[in-house]
Protein backbone atom coordinates (compact mmCIF):
# COMPACT_ATOMS: atom_id res chain seq x y z
CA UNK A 1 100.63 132.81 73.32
CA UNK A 2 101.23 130.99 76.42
CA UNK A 3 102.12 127.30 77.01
CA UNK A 4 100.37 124.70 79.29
CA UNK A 5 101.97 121.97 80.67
CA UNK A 6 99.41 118.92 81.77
CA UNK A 7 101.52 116.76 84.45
CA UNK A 8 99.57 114.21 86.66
CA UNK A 9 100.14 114.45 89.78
CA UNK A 10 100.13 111.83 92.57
CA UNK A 11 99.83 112.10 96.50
CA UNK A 12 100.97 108.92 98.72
CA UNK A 13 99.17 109.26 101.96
CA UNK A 14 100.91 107.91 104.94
CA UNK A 15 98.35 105.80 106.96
CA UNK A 16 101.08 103.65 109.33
CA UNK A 17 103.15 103.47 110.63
CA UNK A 18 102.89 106.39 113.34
CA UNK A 19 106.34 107.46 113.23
CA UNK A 20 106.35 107.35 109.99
CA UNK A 21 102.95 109.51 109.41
CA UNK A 22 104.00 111.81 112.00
CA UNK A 23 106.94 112.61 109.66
CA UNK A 24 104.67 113.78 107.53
CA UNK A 25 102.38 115.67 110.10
CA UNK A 26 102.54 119.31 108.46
CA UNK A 27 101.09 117.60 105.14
CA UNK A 28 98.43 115.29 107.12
CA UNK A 29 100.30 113.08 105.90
CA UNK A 30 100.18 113.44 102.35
CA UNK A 31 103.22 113.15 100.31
CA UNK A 32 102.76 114.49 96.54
CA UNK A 33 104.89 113.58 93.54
CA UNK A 34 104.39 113.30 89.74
CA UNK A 35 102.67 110.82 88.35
CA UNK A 36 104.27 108.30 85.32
CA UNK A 37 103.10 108.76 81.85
CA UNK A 38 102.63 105.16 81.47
CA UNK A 39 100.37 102.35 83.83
CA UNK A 40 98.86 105.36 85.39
CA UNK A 41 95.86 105.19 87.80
CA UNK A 42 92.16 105.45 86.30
CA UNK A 43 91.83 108.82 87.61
CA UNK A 44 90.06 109.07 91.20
CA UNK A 45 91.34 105.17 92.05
CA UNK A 46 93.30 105.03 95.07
CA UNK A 47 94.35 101.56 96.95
CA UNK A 48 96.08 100.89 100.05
CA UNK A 49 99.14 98.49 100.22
CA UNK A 50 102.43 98.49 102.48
CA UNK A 51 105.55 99.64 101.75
CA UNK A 52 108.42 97.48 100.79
CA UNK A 53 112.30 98.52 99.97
CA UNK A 54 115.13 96.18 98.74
CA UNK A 55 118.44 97.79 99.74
CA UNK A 56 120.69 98.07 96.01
CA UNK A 57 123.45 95.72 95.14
CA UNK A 58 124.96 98.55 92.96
CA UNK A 59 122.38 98.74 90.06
CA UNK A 60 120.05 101.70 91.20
CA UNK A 61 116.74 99.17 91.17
CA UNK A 62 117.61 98.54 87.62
CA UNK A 63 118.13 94.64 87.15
CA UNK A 64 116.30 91.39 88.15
CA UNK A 65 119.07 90.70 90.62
CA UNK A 66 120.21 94.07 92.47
CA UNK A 67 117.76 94.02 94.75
CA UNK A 68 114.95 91.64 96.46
CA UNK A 69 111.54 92.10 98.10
CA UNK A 70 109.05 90.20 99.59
CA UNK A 71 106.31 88.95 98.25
CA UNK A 72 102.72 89.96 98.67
CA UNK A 73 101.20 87.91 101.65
CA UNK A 74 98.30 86.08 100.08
CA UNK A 75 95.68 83.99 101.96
CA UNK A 76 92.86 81.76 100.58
CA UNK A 77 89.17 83.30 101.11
CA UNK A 78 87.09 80.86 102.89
CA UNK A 79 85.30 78.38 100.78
CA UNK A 80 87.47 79.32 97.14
CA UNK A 81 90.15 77.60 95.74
CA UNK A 82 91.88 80.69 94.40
CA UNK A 83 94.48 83.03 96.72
CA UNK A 84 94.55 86.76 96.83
CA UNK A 85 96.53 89.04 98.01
CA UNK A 86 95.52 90.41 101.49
CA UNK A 87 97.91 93.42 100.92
CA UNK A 88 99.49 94.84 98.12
CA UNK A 89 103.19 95.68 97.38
CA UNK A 90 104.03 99.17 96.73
CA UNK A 91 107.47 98.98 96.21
CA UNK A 92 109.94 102.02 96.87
CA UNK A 93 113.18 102.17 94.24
CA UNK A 94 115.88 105.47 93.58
CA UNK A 95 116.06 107.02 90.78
CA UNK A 96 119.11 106.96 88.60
CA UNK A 97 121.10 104.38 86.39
CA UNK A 98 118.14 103.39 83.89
CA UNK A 99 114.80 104.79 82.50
CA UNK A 100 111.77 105.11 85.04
CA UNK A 101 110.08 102.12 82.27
CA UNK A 102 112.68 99.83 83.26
CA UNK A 103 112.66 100.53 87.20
CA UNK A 104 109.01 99.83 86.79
CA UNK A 105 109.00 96.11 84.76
CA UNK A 106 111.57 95.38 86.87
CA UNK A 107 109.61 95.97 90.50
CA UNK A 108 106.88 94.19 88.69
CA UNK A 109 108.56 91.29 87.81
CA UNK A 110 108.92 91.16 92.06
CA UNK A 111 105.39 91.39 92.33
CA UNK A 112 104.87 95.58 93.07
CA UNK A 113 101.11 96.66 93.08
CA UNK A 114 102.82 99.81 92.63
CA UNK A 115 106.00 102.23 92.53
CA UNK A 116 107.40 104.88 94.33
CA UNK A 117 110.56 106.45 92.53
CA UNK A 118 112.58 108.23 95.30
CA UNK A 119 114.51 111.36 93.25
CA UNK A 120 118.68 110.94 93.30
CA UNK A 121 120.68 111.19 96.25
CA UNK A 122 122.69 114.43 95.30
CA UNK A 123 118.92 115.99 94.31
CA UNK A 124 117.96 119.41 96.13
CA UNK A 125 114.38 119.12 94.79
CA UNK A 126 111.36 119.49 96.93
CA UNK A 127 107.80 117.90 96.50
CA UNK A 128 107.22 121.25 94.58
CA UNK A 129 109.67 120.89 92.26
CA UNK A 130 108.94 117.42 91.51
CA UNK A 131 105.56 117.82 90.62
CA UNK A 132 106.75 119.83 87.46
CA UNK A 133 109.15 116.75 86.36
CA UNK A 134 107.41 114.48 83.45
CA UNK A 135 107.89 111.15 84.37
CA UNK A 136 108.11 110.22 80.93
CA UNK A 137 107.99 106.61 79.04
CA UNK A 138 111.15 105.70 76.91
CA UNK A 139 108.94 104.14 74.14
CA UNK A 140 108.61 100.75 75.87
CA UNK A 141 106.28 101.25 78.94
CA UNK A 142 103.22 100.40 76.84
CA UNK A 143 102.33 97.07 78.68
CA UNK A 144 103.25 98.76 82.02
CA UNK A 145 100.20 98.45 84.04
CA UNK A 146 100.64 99.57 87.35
CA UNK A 147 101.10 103.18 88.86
CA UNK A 148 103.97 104.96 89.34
CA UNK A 149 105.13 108.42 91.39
CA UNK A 150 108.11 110.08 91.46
CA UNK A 151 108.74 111.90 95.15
CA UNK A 152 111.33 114.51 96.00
CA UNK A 153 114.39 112.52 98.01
CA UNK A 154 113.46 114.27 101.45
CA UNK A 155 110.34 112.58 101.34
CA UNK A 156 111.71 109.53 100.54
CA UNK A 157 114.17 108.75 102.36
CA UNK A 158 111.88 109.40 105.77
CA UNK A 159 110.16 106.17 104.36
CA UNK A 160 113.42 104.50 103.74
CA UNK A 161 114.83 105.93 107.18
CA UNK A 162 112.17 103.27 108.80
CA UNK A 163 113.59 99.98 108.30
CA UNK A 164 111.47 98.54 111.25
CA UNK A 165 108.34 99.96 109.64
CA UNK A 166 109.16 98.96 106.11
CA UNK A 167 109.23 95.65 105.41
CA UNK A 168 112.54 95.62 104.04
CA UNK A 169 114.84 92.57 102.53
């Protein structure tokens, strides 16, 4: 009897900056990763957002306080009294010192659209490799409702290699 494994899977397409996309040329740009068991995408949706990274303090992206990013820029539509968000925050975290759950209510307490999880920095895993990883909740994502992806740390840290192209805090 064999055994199936279901694991979502995720692609990030890079869009801008150029640099950054040509990076990614062999792919077109396309930068796959496994997607989190919990606050995952209706499947087919897709969104566009830019790319923000707050440098650690020393908690690996796991507290309130190691890390800061800025917020969404919101304008008001012409004629409402209401704001919105003219682009939304998909904020970029490592992995390491707590559970992906907590990485995630965390960089949504700072306003993240969505999350990228960039793998450890000692990991040898490629984009293949990750997509077999179960990004798995710890029994208290359940009111997690934004996407998340886990990417190999190759791919990653070319987005975190552009500090001019990132908005960055």
């Amino acid at each position: 009897m064999g055994k199936l494994q279901l694991v979502q899977r995720f692609t990030v397409r890079v869009v801008a900056p150029r640099k950054l996309k040509q990076e990614f040329q062999q792919t077109g740009g396309r930068i796959d990763g496994s997607t989190a068991t919990f606050g995952a995408p209706f499947y087919g949706d897709s969104f566009l957002g830019r790319l923000v990274y707050g440098d650690s303090k020393g908690e690996l992206h796991c507290t309130d306080g190691d890390y800061d990013v800025p917020e969404p820029s919101e304008y008001t539509p012409e004629g409402k009294s209401y704001k919105e968000v003219s682009l939304i925050n998909i904020v970029l975290v490592e992995r390491g010192g707590c559970s992906f759950v907590t990485k995630v209510k965390v960089a949504r307490r700072k306003h993240a659209h969505a999350v990228i999880i960039v793998d450890k920095k000692d990991s040898v895993l490629t984009s293949q490799d990750i997509r077999n990883i179960i990004v798995a909740d710890d029994g208290y994502g359940s009111n997690i409702n934004i996407p998340s992806v886990l990417i190999s740390r190759p791919d990653g840290s070319c987005a975190v290699g552009f500090p001019a192209d990132v908005a960055r805090r």
